[in-house]
C-alpha atoms as a PDB file:
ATOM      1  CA  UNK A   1      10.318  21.624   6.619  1.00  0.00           C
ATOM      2  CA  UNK A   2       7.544  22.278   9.214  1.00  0.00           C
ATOM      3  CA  UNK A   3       7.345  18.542  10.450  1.00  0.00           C
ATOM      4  CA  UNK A   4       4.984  17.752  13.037  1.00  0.00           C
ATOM      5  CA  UNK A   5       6.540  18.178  16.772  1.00  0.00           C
ATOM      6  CA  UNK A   6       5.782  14.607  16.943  1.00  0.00           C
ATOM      7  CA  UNK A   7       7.387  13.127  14.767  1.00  0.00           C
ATOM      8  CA  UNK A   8      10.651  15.568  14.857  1.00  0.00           C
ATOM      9  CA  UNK A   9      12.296  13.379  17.299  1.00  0.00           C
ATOM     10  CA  UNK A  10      11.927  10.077  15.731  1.00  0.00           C
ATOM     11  CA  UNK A  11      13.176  10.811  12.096  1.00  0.00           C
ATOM     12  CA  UNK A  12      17.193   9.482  13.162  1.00  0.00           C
ATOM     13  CA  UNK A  13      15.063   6.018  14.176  1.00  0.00           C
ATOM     14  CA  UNK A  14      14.345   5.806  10.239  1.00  0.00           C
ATOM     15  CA  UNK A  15      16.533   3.647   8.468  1.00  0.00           C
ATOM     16  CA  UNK A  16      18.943   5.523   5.651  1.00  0.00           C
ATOM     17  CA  UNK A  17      19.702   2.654   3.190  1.00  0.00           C
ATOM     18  CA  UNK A  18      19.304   3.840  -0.273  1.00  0.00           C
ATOM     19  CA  UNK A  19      18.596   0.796  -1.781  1.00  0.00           C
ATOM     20  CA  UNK A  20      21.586  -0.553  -2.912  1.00  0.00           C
ATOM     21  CA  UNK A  21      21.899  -3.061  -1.090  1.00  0.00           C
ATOM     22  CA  UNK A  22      18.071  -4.846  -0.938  1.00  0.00           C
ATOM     23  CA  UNK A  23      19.595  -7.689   1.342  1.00  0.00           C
ATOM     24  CA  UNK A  24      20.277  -4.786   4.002  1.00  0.00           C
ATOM     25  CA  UNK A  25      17.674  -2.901   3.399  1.00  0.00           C
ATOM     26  CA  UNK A  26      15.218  -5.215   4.176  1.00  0.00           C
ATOM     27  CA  UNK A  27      17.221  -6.316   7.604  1.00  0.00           C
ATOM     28  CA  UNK A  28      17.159  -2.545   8.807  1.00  0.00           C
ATOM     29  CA  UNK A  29      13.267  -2.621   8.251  1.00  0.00           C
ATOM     30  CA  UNK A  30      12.605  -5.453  10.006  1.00  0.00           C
ATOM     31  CA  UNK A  31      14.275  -4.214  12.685  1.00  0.00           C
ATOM     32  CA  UNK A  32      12.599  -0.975  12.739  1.00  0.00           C
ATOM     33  CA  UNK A  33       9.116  -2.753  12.419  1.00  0.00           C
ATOM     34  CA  UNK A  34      10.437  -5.083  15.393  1.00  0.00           C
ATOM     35  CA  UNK A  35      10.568  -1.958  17.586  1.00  0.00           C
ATOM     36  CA  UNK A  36       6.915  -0.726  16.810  1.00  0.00           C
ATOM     37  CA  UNK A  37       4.445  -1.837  20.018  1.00  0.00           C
ATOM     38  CA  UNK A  38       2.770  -4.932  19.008  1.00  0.00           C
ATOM     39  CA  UNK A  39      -1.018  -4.948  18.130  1.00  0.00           C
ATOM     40  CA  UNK A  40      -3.473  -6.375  20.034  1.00  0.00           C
ATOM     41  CA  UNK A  41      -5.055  -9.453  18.289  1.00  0.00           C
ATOM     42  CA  UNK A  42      -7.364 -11.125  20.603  1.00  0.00           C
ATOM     43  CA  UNK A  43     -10.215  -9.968  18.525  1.00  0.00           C
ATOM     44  CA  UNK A  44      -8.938 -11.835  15.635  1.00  0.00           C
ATOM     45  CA  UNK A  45      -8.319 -15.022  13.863  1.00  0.00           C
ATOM     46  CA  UNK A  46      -4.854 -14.970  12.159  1.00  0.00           C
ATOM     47  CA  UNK A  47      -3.903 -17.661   9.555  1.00  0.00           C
ATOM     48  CA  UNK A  48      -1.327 -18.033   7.420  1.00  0.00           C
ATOM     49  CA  UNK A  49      -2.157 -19.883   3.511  1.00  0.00           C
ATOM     50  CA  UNK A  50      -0.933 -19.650   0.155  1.00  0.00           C
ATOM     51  CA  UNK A  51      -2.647 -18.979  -3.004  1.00  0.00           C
ATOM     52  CA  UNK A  52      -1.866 -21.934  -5.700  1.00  0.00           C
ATOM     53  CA  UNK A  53      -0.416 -20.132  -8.229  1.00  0.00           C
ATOM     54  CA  UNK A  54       3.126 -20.586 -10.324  1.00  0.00           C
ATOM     55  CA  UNK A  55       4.652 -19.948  -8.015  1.00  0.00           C
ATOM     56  CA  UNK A  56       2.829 -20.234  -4.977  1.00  0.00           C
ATOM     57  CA  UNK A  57       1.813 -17.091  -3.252  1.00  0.00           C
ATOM     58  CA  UNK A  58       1.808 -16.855   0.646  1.00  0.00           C
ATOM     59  CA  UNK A  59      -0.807 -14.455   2.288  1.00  0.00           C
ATOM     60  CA  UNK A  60      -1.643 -13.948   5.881  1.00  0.00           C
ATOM     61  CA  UNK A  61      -5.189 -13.419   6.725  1.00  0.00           C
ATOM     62  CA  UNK A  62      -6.447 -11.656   9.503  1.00  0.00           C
ATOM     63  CA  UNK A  63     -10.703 -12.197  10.234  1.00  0.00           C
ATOM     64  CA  UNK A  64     -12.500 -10.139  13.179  1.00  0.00           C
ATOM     65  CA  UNK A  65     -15.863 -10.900  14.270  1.00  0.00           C
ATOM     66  CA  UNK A  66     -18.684  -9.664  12.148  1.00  0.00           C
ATOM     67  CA  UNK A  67     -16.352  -8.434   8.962  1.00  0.00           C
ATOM     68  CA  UNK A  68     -18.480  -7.101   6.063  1.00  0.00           C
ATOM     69  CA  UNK A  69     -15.994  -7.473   3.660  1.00  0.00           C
ATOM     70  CA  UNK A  70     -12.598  -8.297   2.746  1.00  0.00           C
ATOM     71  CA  UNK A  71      -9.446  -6.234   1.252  1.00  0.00           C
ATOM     72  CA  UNK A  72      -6.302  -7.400  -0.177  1.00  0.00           C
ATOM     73  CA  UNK A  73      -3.621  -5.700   1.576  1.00  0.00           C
ATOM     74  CA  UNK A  74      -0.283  -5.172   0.198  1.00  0.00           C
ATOM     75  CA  UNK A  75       3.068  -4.037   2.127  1.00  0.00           C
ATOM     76  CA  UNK A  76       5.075  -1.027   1.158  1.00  0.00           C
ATOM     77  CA  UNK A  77       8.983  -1.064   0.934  1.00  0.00           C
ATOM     78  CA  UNK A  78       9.625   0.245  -2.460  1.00  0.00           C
ATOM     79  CA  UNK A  79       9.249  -2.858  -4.562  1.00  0.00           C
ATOM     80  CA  UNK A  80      12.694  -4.167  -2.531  1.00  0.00           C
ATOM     81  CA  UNK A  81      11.587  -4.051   1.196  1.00  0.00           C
ATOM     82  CA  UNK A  82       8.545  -5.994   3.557  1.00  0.00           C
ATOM     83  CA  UNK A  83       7.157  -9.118   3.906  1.00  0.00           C
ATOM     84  CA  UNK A  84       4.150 -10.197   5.880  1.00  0.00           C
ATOM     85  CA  UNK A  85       6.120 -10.116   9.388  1.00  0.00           C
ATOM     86  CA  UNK A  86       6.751  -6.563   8.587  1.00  0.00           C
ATOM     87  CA  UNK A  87       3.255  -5.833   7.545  1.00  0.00           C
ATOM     88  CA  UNK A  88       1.949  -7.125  10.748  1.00  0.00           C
ATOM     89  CA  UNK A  89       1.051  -4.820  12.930  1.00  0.00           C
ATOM     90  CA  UNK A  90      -0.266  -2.544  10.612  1.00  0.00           C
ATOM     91  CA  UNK A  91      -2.654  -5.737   8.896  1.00  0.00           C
ATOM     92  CA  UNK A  92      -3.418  -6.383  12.210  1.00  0.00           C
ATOM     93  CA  UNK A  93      -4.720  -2.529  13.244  1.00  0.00           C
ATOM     94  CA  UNK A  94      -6.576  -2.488  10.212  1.00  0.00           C
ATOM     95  CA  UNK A  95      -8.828  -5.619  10.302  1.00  0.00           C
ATOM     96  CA  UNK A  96      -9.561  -4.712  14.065  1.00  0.00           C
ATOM     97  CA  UNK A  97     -10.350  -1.121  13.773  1.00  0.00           C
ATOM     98  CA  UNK A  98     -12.355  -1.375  10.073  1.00  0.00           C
ATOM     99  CA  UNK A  99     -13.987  -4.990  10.619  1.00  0.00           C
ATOM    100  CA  UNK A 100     -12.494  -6.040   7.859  1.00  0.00           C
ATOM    101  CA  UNK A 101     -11.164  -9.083   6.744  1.00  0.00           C
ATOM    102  CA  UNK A 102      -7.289  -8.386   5.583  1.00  0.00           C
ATOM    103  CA  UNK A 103      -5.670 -10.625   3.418  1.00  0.00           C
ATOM    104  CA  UNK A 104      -1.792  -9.890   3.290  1.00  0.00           C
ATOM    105  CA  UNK A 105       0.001 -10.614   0.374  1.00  0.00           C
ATOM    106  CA  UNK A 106       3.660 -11.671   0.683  1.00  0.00           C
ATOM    107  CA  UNK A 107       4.328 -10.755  -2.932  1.00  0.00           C
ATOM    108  CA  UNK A 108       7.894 -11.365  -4.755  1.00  0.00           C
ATOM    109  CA  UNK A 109      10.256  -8.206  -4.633  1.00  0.00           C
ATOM    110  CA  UNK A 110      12.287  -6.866  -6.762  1.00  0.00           C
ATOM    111  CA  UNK A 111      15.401  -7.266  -7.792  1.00  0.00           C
ATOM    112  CA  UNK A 112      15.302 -10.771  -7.504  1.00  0.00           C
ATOM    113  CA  UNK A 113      11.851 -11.151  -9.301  1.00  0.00           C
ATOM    114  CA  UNK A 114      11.390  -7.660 -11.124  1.00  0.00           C
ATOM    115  CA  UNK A 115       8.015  -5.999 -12.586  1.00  0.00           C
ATOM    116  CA  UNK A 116       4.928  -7.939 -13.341  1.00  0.00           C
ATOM    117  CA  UNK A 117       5.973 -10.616 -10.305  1.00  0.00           C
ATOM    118  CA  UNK A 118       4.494  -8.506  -8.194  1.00  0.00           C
ATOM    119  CA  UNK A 119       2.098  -7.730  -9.411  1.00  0.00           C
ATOM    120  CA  UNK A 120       1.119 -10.919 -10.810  1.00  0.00           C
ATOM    121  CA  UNK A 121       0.972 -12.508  -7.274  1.00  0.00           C
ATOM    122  CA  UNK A 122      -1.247  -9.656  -6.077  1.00  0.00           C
ATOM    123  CA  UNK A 123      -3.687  -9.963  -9.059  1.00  0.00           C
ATOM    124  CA  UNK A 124      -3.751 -14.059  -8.449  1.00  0.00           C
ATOM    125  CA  UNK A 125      -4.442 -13.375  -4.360  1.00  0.00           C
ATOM    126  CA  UNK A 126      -7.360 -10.843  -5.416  1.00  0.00           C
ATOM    127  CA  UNK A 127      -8.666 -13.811  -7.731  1.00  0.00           C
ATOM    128  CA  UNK A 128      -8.142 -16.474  -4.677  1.00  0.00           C
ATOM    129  CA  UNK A 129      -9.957 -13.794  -2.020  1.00  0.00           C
ATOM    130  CA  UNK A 130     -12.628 -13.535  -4.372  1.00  0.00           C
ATOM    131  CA  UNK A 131     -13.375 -17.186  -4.703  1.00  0.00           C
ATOM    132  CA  UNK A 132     -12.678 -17.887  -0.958  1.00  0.00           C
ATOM    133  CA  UNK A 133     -14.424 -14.568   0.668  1.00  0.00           C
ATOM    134  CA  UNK A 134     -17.480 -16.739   2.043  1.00  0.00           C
ATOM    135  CA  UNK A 135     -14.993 -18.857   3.638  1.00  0.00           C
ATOM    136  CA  UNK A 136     -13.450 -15.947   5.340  1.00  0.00           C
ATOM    137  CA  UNK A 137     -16.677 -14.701   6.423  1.00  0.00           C
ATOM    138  CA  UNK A 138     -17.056 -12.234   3.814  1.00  0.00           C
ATOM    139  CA  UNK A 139     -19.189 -10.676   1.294  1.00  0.00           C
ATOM    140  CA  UNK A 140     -17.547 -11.689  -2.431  1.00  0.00           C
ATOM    141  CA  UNK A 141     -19.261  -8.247  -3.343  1.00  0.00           C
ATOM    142  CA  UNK A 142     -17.286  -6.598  -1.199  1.00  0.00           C
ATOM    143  CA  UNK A 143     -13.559  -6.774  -1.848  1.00  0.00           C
ATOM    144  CA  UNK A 144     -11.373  -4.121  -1.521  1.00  0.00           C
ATOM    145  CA  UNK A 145      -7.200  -3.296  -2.852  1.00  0.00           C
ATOM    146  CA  UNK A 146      -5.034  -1.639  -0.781  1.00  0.00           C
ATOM    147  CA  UNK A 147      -1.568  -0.922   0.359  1.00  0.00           C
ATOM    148  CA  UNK A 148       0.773   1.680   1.073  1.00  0.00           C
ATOM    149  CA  UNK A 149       3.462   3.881  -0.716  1.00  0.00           C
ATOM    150  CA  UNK A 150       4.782   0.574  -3.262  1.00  0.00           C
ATOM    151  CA  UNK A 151       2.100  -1.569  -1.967  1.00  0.00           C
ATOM    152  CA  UNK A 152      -0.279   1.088  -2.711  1.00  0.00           C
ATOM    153  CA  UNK A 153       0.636   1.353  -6.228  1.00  0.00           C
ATOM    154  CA  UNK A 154       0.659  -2.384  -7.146  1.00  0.00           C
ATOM    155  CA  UNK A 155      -3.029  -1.861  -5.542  1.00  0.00           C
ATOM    156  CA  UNK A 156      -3.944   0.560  -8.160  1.00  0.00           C
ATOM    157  CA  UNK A 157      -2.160  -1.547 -10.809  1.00  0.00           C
ATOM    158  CA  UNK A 158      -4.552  -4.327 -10.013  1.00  0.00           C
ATOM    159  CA  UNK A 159      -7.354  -2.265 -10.440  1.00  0.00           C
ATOM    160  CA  UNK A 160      -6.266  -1.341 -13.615  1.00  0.00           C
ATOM    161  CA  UNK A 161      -5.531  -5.190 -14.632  1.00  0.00           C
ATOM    162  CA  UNK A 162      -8.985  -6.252 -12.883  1.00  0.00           C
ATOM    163  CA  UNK A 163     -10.748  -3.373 -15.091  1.00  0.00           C
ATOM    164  CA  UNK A 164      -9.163  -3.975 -18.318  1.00  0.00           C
ATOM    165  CA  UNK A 165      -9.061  -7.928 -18.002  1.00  0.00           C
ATOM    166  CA  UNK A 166     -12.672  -8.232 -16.856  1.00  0.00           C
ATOM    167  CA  UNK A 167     -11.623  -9.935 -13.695  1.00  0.00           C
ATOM    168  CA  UNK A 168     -12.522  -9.796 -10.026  1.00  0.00           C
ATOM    169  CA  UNK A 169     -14.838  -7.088  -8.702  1.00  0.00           C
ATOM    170  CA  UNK A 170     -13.417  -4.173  -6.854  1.00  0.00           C
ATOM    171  CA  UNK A 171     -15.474  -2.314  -4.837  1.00  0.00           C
ATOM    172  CA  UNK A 172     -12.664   0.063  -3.529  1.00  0.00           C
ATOM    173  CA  UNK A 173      -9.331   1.060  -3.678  1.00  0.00           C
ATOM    174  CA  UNK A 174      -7.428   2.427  -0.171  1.00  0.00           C
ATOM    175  CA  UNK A 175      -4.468   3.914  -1.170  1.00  0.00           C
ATOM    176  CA  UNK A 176      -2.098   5.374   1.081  1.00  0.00           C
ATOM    177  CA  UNK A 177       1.195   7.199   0.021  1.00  0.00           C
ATOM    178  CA  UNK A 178       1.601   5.177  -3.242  1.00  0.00           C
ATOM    179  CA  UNK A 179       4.378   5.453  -5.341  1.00  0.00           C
ATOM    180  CA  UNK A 180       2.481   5.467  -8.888  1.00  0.00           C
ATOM    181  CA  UNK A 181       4.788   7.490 -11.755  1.00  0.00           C
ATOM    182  CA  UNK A 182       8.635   6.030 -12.389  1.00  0.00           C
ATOM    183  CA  UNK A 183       9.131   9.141 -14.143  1.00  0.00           C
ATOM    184  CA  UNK A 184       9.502  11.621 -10.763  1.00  0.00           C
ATOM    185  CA  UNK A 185       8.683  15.082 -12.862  1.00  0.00           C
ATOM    186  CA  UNK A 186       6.379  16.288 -10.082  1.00  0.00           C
ATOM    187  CA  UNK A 187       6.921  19.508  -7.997  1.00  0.00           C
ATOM    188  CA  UNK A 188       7.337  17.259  -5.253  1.00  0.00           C
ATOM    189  CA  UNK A 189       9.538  14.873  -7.038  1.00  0.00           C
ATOM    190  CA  UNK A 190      11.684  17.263  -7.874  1.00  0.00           C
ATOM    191  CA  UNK A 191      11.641  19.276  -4.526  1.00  0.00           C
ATOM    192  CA  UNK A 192      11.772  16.931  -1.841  1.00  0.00           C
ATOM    193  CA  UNK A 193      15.142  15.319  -2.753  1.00  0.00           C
ATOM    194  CA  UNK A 194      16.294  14.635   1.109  1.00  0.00           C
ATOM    195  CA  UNK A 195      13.041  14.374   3.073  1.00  0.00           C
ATOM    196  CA  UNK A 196      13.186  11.971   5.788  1.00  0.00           C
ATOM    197  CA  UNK A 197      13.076   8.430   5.101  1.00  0.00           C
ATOM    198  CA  UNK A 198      12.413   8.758   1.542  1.00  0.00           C
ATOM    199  CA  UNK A 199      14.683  10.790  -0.675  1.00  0.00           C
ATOM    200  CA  UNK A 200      14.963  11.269  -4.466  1.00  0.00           C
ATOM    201  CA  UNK A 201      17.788   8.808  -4.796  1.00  0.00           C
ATOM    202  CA  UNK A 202      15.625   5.941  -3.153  1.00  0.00           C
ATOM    203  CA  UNK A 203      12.396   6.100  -5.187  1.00  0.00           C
ATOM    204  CA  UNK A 204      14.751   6.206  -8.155  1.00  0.00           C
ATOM    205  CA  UNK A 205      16.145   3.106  -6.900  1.00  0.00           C
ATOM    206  CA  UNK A 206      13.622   1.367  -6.141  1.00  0.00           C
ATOM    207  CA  UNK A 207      12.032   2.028  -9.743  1.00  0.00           C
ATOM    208  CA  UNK A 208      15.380   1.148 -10.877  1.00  0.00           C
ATOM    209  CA  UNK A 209      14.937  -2.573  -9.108  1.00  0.00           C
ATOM    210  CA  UNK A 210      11.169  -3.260 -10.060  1.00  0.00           C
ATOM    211  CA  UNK A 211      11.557  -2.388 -13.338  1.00  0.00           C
ATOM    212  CA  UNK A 212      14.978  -3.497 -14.200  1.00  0.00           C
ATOM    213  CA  UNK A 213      15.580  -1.599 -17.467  1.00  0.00           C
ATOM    214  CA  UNK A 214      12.001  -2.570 -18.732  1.00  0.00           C
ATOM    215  CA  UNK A 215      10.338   0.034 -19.759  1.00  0.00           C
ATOM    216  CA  UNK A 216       7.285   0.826 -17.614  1.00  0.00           C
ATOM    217  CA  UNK A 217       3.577   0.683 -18.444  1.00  0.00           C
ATOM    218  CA  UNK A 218       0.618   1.800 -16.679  1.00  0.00           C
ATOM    219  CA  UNK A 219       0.364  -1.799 -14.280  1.00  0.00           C
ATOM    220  CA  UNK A 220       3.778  -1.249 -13.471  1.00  0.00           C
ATOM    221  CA  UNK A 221       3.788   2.514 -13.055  1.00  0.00           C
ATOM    222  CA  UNK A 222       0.014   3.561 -12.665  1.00  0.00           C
ATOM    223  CA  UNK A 223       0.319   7.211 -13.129  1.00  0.00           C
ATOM    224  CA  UNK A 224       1.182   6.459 -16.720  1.00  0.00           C
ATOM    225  CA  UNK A 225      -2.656   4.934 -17.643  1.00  0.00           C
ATOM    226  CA  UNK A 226      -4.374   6.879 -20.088  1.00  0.00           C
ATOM    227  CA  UNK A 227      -7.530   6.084 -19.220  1.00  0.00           C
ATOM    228  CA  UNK A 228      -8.952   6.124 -15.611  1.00  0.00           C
ATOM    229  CA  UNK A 229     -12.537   5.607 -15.908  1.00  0.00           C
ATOM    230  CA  UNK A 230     -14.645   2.575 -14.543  1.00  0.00           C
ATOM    231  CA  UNK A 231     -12.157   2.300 -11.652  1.00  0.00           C
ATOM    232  CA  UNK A 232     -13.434   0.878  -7.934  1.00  0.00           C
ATOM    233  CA  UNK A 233     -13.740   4.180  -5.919  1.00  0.00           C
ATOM    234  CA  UNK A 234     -10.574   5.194  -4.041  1.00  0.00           C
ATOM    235  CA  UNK A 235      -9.314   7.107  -0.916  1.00  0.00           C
ATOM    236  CA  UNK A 236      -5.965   8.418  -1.115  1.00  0.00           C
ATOM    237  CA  UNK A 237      -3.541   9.843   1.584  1.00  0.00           C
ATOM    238  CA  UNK A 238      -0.475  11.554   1.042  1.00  0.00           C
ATOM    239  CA  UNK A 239       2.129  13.026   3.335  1.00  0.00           C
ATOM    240  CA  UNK A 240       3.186  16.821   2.909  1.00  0.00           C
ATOM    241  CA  UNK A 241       7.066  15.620   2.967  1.00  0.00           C
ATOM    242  CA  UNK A 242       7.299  13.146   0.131  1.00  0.00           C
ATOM    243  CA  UNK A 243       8.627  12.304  -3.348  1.00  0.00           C
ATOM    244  CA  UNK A 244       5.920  11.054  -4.270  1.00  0.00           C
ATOM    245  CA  UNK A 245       3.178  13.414  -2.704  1.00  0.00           C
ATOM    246  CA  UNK A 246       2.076  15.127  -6.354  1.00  0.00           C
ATOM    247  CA  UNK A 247       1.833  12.100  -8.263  1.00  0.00           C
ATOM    248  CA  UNK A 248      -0.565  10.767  -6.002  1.00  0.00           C
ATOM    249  CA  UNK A 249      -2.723  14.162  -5.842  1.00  0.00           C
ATOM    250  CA  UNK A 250      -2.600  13.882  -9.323  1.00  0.00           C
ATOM    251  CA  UNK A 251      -3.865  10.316  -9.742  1.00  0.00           C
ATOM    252  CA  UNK A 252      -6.665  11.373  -7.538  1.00  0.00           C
ATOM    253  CA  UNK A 253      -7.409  14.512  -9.394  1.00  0.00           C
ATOM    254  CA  UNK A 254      -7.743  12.008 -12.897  1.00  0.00           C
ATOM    255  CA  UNK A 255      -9.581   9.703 -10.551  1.00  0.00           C
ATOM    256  CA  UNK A 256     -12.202  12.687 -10.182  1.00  0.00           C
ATOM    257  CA  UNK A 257     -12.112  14.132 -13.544  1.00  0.00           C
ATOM    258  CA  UNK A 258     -12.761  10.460 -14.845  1.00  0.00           C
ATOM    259  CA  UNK A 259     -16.091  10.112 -12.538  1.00  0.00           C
ATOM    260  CA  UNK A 260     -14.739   7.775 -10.196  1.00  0.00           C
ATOM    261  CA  UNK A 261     -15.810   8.745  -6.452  1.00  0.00           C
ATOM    262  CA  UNK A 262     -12.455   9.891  -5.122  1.00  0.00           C
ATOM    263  CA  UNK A 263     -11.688  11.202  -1.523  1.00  0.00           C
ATOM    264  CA  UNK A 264      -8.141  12.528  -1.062  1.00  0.00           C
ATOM    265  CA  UNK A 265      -6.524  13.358   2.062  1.00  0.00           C
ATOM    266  CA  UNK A 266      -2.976  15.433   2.565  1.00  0.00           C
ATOM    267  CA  UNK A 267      -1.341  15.108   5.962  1.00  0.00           C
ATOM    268  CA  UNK A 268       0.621  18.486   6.786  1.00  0.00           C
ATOM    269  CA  UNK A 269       3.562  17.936   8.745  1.00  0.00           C
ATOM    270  CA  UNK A 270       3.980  14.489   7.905  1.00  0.00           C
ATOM    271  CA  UNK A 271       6.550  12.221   6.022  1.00  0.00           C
ATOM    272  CA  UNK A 272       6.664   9.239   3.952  1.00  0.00           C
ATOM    273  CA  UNK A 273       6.165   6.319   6.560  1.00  0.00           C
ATOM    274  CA  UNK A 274       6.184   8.586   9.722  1.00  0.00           C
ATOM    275  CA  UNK A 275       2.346   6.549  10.440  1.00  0.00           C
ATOM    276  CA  UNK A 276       4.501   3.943  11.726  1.00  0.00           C
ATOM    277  CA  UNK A 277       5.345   6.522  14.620  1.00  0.00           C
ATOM    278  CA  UNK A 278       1.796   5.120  16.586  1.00  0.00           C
ATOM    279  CA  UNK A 279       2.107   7.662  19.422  1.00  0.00           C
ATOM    280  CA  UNK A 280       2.027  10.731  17.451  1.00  0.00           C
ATOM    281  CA  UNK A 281      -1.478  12.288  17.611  1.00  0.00           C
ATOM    282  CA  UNK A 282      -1.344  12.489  13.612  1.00  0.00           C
ATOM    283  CA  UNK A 283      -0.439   8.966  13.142  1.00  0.00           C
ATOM    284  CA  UNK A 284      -3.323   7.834  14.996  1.00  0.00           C
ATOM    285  CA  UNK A 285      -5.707  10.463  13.382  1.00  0.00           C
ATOM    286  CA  UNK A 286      -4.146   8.978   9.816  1.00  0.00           C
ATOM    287  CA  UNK A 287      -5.074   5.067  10.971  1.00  0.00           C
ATOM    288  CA  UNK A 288      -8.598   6.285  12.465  1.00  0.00           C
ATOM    289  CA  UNK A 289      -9.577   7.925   9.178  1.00  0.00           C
ATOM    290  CA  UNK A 290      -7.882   5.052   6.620  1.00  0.00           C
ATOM    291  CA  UNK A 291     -10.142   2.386   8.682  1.00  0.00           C
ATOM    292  CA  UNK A 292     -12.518   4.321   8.727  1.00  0.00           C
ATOM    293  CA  UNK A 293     -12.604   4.748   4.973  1.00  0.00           C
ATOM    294  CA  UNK A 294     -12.458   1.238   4.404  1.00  0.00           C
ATOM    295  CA  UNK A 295     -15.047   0.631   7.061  1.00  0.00           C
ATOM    296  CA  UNK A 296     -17.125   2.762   5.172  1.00  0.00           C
ATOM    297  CA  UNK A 297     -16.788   1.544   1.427  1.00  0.00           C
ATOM    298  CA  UNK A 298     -17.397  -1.615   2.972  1.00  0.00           C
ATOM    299  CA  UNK A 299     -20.385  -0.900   4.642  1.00  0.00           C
ATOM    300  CA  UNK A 300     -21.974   0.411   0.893  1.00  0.00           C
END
């Protein structure tokens, strides 16, 4: 693997747990997260609420001056892994550097609560963002989805919901690494067993969690929709060293064939979760052009 220089000498600083044990999985991230510089937030107003549904959903919500918009932003950590600590200094970047409002969702994981919890707590804070937006200081015209790698699919699953339910507008989907396709029959999939951070054996895992013997449909394993068209536009990043790298392509490649206004980005030299390495010059060039993407979409 030709990994970025950069990044080469933090890969033994990513945690190893496979996912077998979700309790210590989730400590190890934390900790990692813990060691990542905190963000600057004097430019923002951070509050935490929840969204009354059954159950009650919490969400963090970050508000800069001037937003245009809002997006609901959902933590990766393969359906097992996050929370809205974790998810706070990357929340935090975002709303700064796009002017957007960010509305993190603290979302139930898996196993404990397996596939649609999830996803119904991200479709009911979408719903409560919606309604609330002009509250927030922003346009209800103007609400994004977003996430990264698992957080990043549940954001394309509640596109999919939002589209086929008649629900909420969408006005864009920012997906970064998203883990979309239980199925893992890519090139990738199938090549990138031991890349760093996230190996074959964890995204099987982690599917293995959310979907608890269920079998999967297309909002709990997006890849898997037939049908792609009328979707919110979308900007998707991968990184070269992933699982789940092809099955992303590929849901962007649909995207396009389907005439929804796509833009995809690859990363060379990068891994799954090697943007939370902020010193790199390719982690900051990744955060400069996903804000920038939302800044944009929001901007339309």
């Amino acid at each position: 693997m030709n990994i970025d220089p950069e990044l080469q000498a933090f890969i033994p600083l990513f945690p190893k747990d496979d996912l077998t044990d979700p309790v210590a999985a989730r400590t190890t991230l934390a900790e990692l997260t813990a060691a990542v510089p905190a963000p600057d937030t004097a430019g923002l107003e951070i509050e935490d609420r929840t969204v009354p549904a059954d159950p009650q959903v919490p969400v963090r919500i970050y508000r800069p001056h001037q937003a245009q918009g809002a997006i609901v932003w959902l933590h990766g950590g393969g359906f097992v892994m996050g929370d809205l600590d974790t998810e706070h200094p990357w929340a935090a970047r975002l709303a700064e550097a796009a002017g957007a409002v960010v509305v993190s969702v603290g979302y139930r994981r898996a196993p404990e609560h397996r596939f649609p919890a999830a996803l119904d707590d991200a479709y009911a804070a979408l719903t409560w963002t919606v309604k609330h937006a002009a509250e927030f200081g922003a346009d209800p015209a103007r609400i994004a989805v977003g996430g990264q790698a698992a957080g990043a699919g549940l954001a394309a699953a509640v596109a999919l919901r939002a589209r086929d339910q008649h629900g909420p507008p969408i006005c864009f989907q920012l997906l970064h690494q998203p883990e979309l396709d239980d199925r893992q029959r890519t090139w990738s999939a199938r090549q990138f067993t031991d890349t760093p951070f996230m190996t074959r054996g964890k995204v099987t895992a982690s599917w293995r969690h959310y979907l608890n013997g269920t079998p999967a449909t297309p909002y709990a394993a997006p890849a898997r929709a037939g049908d792609l068209a009328g979707l919110a536009p979308a900007y998707i990043a991968t990184a070269e060293y992933d699982p789940n790298r092809d099955e992303a392509v590929g849901y962007a490649q649909r995207l396009l064939q389907a005439g929804v206004p796509t833009e995809l980005h690859q990363w060379p030299g990068t891994f799954h979760g090697s943007w939370a390495v902020p010193s790199a010059g390719v982690s900051q060039r990744q955060i400069a052009e996903l804000t920038a993407a939302l800044r944009r979409a929001l901007a339309r």
